[in-house]
Protein backbone atom coordinates (compact mmCIF):
# COMPACT_ATOMS: atom_id res chain seq x y z
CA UNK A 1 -54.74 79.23 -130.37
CA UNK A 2 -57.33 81.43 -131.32
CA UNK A 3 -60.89 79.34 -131.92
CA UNK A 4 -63.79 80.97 -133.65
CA UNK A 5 -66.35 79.37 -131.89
CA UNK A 6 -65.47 80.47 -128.94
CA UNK A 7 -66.06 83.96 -128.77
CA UNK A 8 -69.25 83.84 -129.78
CA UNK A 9 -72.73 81.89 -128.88
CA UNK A 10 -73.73 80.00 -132.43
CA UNK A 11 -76.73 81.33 -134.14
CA UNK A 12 -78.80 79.60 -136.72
CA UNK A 13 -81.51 80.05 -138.91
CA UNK A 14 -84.02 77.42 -139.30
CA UNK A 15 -86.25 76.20 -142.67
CA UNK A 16 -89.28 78.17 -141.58
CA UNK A 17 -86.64 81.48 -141.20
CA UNK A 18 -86.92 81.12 -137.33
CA UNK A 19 -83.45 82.45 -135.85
CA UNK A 20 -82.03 80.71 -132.85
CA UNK A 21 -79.02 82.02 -130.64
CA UNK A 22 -77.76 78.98 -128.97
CA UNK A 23 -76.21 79.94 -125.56
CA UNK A 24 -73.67 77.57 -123.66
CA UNK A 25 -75.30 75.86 -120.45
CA UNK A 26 -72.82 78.01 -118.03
CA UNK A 27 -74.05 81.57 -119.95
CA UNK A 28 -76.24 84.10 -117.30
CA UNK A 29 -79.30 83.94 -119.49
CA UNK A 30 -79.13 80.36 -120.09
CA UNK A 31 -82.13 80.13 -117.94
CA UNK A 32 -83.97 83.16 -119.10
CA UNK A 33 -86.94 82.56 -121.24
CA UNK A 34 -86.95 86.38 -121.86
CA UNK A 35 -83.36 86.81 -123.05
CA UNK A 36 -83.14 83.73 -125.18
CA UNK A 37 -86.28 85.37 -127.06
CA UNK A 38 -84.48 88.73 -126.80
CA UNK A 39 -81.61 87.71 -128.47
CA UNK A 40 -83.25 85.77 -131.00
CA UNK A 41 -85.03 88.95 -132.17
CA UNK A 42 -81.81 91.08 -132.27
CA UNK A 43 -79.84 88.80 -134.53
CA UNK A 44 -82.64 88.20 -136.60
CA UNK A 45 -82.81 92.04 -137.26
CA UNK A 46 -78.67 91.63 -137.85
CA UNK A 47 -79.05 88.61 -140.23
CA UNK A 48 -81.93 90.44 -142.33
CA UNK A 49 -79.53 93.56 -142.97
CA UNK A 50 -78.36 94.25 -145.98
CA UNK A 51 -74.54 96.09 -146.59
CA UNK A 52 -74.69 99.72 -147.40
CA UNK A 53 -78.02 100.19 -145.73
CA UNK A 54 -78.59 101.82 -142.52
CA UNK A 55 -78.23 99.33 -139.25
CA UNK A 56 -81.61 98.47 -137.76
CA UNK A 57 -82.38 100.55 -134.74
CA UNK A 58 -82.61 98.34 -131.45
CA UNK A 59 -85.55 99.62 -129.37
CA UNK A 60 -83.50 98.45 -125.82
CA UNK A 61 -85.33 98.05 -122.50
CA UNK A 62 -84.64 99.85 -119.81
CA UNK A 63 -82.94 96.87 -118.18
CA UNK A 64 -80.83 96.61 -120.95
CA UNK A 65 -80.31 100.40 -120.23
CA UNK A 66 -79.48 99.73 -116.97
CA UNK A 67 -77.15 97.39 -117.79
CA UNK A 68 -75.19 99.95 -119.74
CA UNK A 69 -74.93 102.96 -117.61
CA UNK A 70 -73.77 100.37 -114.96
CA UNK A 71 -70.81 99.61 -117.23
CA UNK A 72 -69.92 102.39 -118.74
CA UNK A 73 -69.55 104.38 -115.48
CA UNK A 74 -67.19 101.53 -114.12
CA UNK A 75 -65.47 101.15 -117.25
CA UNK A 76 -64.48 105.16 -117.68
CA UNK A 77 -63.62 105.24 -114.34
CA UNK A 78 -60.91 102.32 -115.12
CA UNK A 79 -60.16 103.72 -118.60
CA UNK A 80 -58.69 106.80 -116.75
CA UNK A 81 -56.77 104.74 -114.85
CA UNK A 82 -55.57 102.05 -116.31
CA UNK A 83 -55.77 102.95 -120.76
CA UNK A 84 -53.14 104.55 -122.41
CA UNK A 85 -53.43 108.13 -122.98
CA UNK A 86 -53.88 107.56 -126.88
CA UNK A 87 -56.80 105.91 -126.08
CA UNK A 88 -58.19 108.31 -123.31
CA UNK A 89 -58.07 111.57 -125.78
CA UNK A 90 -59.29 109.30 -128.32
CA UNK A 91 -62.45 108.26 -125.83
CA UNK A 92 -63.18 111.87 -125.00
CA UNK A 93 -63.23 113.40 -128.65
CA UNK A 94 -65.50 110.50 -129.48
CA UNK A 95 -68.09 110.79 -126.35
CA UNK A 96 -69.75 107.88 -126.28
CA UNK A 97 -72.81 108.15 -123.95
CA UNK A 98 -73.23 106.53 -120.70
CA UNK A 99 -76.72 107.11 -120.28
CA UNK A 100 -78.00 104.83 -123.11
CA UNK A 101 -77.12 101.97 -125.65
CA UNK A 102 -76.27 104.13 -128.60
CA UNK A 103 -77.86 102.77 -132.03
CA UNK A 104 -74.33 101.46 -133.97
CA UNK A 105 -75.66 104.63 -136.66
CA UNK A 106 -74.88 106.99 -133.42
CA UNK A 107 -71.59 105.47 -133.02
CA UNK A 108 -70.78 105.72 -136.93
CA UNK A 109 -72.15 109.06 -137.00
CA UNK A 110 -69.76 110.38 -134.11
CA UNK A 111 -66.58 108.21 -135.45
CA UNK A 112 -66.52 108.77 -139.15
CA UNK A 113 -65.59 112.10 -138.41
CA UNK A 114 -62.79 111.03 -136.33
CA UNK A 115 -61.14 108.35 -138.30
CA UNK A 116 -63.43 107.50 -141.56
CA UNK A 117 -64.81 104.81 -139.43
CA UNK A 118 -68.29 103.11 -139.22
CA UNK A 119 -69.80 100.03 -137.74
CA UNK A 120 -72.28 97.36 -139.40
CA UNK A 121 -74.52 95.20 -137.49
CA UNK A 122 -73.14 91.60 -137.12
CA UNK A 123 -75.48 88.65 -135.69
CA UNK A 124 -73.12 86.70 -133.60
CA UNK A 125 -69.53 85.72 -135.00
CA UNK A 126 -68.40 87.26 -138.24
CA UNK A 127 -66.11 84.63 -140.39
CA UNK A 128 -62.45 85.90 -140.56
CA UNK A 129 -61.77 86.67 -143.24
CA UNK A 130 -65.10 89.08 -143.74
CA UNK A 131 -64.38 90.48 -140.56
CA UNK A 132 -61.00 91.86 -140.54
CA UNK A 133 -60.91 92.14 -144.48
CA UNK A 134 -63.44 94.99 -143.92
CA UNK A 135 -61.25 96.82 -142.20
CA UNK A 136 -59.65 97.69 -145.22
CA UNK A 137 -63.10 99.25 -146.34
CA UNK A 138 -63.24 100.99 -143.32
CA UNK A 139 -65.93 98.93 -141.44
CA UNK A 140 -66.17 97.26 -137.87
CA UNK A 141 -68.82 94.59 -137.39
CA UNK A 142 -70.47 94.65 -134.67
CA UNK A 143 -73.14 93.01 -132.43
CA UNK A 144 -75.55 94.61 -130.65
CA UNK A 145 -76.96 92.80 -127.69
CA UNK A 146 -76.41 93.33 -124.48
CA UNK A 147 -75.22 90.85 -121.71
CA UNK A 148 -77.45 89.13 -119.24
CA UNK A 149 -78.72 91.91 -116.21
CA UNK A 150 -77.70 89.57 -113.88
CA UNK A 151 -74.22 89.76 -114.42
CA UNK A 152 -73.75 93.44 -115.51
CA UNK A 153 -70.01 93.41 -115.14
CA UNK A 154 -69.19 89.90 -116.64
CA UNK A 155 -69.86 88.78 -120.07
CA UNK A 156 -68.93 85.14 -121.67
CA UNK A 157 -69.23 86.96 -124.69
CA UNK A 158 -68.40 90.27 -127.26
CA UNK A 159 -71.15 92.23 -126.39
CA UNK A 160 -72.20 95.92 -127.49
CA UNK A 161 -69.95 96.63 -124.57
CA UNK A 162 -66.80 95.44 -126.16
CA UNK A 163 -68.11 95.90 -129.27
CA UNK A 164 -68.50 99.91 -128.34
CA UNK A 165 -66.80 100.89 -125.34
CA UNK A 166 -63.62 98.87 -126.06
CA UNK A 167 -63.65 98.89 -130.48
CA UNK A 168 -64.93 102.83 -130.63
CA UNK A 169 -62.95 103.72 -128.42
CA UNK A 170 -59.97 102.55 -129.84
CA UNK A 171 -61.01 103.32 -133.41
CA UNK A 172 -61.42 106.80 -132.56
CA UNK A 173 -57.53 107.26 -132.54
CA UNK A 174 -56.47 107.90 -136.34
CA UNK A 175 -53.17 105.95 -135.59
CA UNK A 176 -55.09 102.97 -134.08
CA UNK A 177 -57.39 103.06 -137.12
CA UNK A 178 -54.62 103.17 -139.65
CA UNK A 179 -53.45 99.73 -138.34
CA UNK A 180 -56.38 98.13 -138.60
CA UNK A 181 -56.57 99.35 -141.93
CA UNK A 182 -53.54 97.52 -142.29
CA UNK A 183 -54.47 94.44 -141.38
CA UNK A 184 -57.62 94.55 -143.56
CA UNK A 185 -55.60 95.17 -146.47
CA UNK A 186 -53.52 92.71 -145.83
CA UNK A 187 -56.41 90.07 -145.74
CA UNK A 188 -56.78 90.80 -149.54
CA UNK A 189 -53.01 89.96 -150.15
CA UNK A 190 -52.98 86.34 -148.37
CA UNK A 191 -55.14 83.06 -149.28
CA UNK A 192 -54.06 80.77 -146.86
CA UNK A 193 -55.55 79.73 -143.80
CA UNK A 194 -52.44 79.40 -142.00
CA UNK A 195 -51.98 83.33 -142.59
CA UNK A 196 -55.23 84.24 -141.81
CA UNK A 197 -54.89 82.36 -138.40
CA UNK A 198 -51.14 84.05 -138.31
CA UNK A 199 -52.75 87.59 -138.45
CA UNK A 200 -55.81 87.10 -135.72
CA UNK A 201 -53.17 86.06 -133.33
CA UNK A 202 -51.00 89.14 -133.60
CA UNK A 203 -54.01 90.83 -133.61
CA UNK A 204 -55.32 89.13 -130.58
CA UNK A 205 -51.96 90.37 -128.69
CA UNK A 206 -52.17 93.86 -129.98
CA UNK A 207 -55.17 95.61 -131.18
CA UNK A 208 -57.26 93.21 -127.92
CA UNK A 209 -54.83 92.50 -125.43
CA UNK A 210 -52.38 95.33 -126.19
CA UNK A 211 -50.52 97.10 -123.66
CA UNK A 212 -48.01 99.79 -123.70
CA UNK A 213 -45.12 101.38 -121.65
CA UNK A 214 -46.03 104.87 -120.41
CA UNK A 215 -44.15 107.72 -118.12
CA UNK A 216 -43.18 104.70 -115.79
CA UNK A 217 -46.21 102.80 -116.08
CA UNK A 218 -47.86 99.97 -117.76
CA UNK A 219 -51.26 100.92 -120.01
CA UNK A 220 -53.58 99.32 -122.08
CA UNK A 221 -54.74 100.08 -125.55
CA UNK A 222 -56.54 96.68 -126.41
CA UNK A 223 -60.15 96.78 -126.99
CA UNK A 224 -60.93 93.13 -124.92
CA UNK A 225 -58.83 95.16 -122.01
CA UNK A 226 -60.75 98.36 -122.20
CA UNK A 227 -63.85 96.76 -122.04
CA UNK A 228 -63.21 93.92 -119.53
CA UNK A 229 -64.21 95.34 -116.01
CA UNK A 230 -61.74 92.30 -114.40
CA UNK A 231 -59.27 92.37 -116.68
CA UNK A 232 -58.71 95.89 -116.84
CA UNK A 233 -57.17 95.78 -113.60
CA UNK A 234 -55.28 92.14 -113.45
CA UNK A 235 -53.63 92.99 -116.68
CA UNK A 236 -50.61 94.25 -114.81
CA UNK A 237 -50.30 91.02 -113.13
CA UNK A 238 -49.63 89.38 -116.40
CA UNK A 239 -45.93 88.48 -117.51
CA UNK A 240 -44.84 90.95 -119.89
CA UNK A 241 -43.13 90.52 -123.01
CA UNK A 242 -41.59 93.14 -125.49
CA UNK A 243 -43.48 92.96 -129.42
CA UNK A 244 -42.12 90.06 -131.49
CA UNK A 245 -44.52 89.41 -134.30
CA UNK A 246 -43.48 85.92 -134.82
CA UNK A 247 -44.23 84.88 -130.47
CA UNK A 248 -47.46 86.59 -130.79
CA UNK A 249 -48.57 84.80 -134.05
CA UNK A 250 -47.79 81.36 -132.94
CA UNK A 251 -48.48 82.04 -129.26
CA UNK A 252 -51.06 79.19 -127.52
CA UNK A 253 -53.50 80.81 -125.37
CA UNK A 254 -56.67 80.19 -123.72
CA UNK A 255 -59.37 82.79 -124.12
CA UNK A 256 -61.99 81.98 -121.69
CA UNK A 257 -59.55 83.20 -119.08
CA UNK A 258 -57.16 86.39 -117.87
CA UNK A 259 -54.17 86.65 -120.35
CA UNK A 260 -51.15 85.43 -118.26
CA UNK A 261 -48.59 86.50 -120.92
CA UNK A 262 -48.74 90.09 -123.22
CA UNK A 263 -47.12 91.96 -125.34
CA UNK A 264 -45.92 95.42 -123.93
CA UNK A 265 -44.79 98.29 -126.38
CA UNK A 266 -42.31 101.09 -125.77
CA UNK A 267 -44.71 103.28 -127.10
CA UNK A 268 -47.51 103.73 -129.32
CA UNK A 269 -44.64 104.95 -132.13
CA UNK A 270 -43.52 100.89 -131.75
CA UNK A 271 -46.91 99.40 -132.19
CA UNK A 272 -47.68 101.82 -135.51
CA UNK A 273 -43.96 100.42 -136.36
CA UNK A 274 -43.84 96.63 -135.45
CA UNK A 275 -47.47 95.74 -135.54
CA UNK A 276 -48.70 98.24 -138.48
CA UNK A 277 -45.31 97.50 -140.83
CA UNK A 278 -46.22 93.83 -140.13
CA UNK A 279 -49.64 94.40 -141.51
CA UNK A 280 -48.80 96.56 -144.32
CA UNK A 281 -46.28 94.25 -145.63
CA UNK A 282 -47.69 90.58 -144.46
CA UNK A 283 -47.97 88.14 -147.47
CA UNK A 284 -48.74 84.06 -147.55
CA UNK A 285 -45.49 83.48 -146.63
CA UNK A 286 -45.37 85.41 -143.42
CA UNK A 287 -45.99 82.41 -141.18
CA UNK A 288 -43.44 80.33 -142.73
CA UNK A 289 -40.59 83.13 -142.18
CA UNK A 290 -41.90 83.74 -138.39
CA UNK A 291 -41.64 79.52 -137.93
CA UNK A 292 -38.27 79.45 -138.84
CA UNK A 293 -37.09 82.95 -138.48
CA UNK A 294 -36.34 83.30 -142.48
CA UNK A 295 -35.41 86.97 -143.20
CA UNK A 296 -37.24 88.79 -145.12
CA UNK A 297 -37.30 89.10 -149.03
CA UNK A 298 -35.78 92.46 -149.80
């Protein structure tokens, strides 16, 4: 099932207002004096923001530059090959750069204009129900360190990477946008846990892990595929399954590792249908019906 505290490293803040990222003992910069105070810093700056402001500007090393146009030239090389075409045009009307870490104002400034999109700075992991309910409002949290240099193409963690190159580029389609919309509006409708956790999980399958059936071939759209140098490429390998809301919602998976099982679309017309109408009309009572396959109320 889908665990919180998994995705990202814990951060705390201490009495005195010190902030601590606390990194797991197999994470690249574990060992790195200089990271660990790095990343400190950066999610200090994201606790200390305040909503509706501008995010604080990240003055990024050059190694943390490096680290990015390392990435981002492997990962648009892949996107051509392996994304969807939705996402594709959607990456090259947005035109992220690969030659630095754009600020997350860049970002909002060249995706508002695309889908009424912008991103807020995010320390570490964002509580449910604050992060997907802002989607109604328009708003993708986001963090913005960078993963150890020592490991440019592997990350044990969301990064700016996936945060950017996977999220924004996604985002930048209108249709992709609208469903997230939906699912942020549909965070406002439910109170239960149990339908909170319902909705991540469909999400997890579609809007991350997404793929999609196209002229013959099989294509992501997800934003964890996208931005996954590995996984990008294995993805095909996986056992594919058509969308069905209530397998994808109740699904147990494992997300330290390569998803063995997806969910593959017709077309992006199906996802808009089966994963967006789910969203748009989800209540409390949606994981209930999906458990034991109780029709909808009409």
């Amino acid at each position: 099932m889908f665990t919180e505290a998994q995705l990202y490293s814990p951060v705390t803040k201490g009495a005195g207002g010190d902030v601590t990222v606390h990194l797991s003992d197999a994470h690249p910069g574990v060992h790195d004096p200089a990271y660990r105070e790095r990343r400190n810093a950066i999610a200090a700056l994201a606790l200390g923001h305040r909503p509706g402001t501008a995010a604080p500007a990240i003055e990024y090393t050059e190694q943390e530059q490096g680290v990015w146009r390392i990435v981002a030239a492997e990962l648009a090389r892949k996107r051509e090959r392996y994304a969807c075409a939705e996402v594709n045009a959607a990456a090259a009307r947005l035109d992220l750069p690969a030659d630095h870490i754009p600020q997350l104002s860049e970002v909002s400034a060249k995706l508002f204009p695309l889908s009424g999109f912008g991103y807020a700075p995010a320390a570490g992991l964002v509580p449910l129900r604050e992060f997907f309910g802002s989607f109604a409002d328009r708003i993708f949290h986001s963090t913005q360190y960078i993963r150890h240099h020592s490991a440019p193409l592997y990350t044990p963690e969301p990064d700016a990477v996936h945060e950017i190159l996977g999220h924004a580029n996604q985002l930048a389609s209108p249709r992709f946008a609208a469903i997230y919309e939906s699912a942020g509006a549909a965070v406002a409708r439910i109170g239960t846990d149990r339908a909170l956790k319902f909705l991540a999980d469909v999400f997890w399958f579609s809007m991350e892990f997404g793929v999609v059936r196209e002229d013959g071939e099989i294509r992501c759209y997800g934003a964890g595929l996208l931005s996954s140098y590995g996984e990008i490429e294995e993805f095909r390998h996986a056992e594919l399954r058509p969308l069905d809301i209530t397998a994808m919602g109740t699904a147990v998976y494992d997300i330290t590792r390569y998803q063995p099982i997806l969910y593959c679309a017709e077309s992006i017309g199906e996802i808009e249908d089966t994963v967006g109408g789910f969203f748009a009309e989800m209540d409390d009572e949606s994981p209930l019906r999906a458990a034991y396959r109780i029709p909808e109320r009409r």
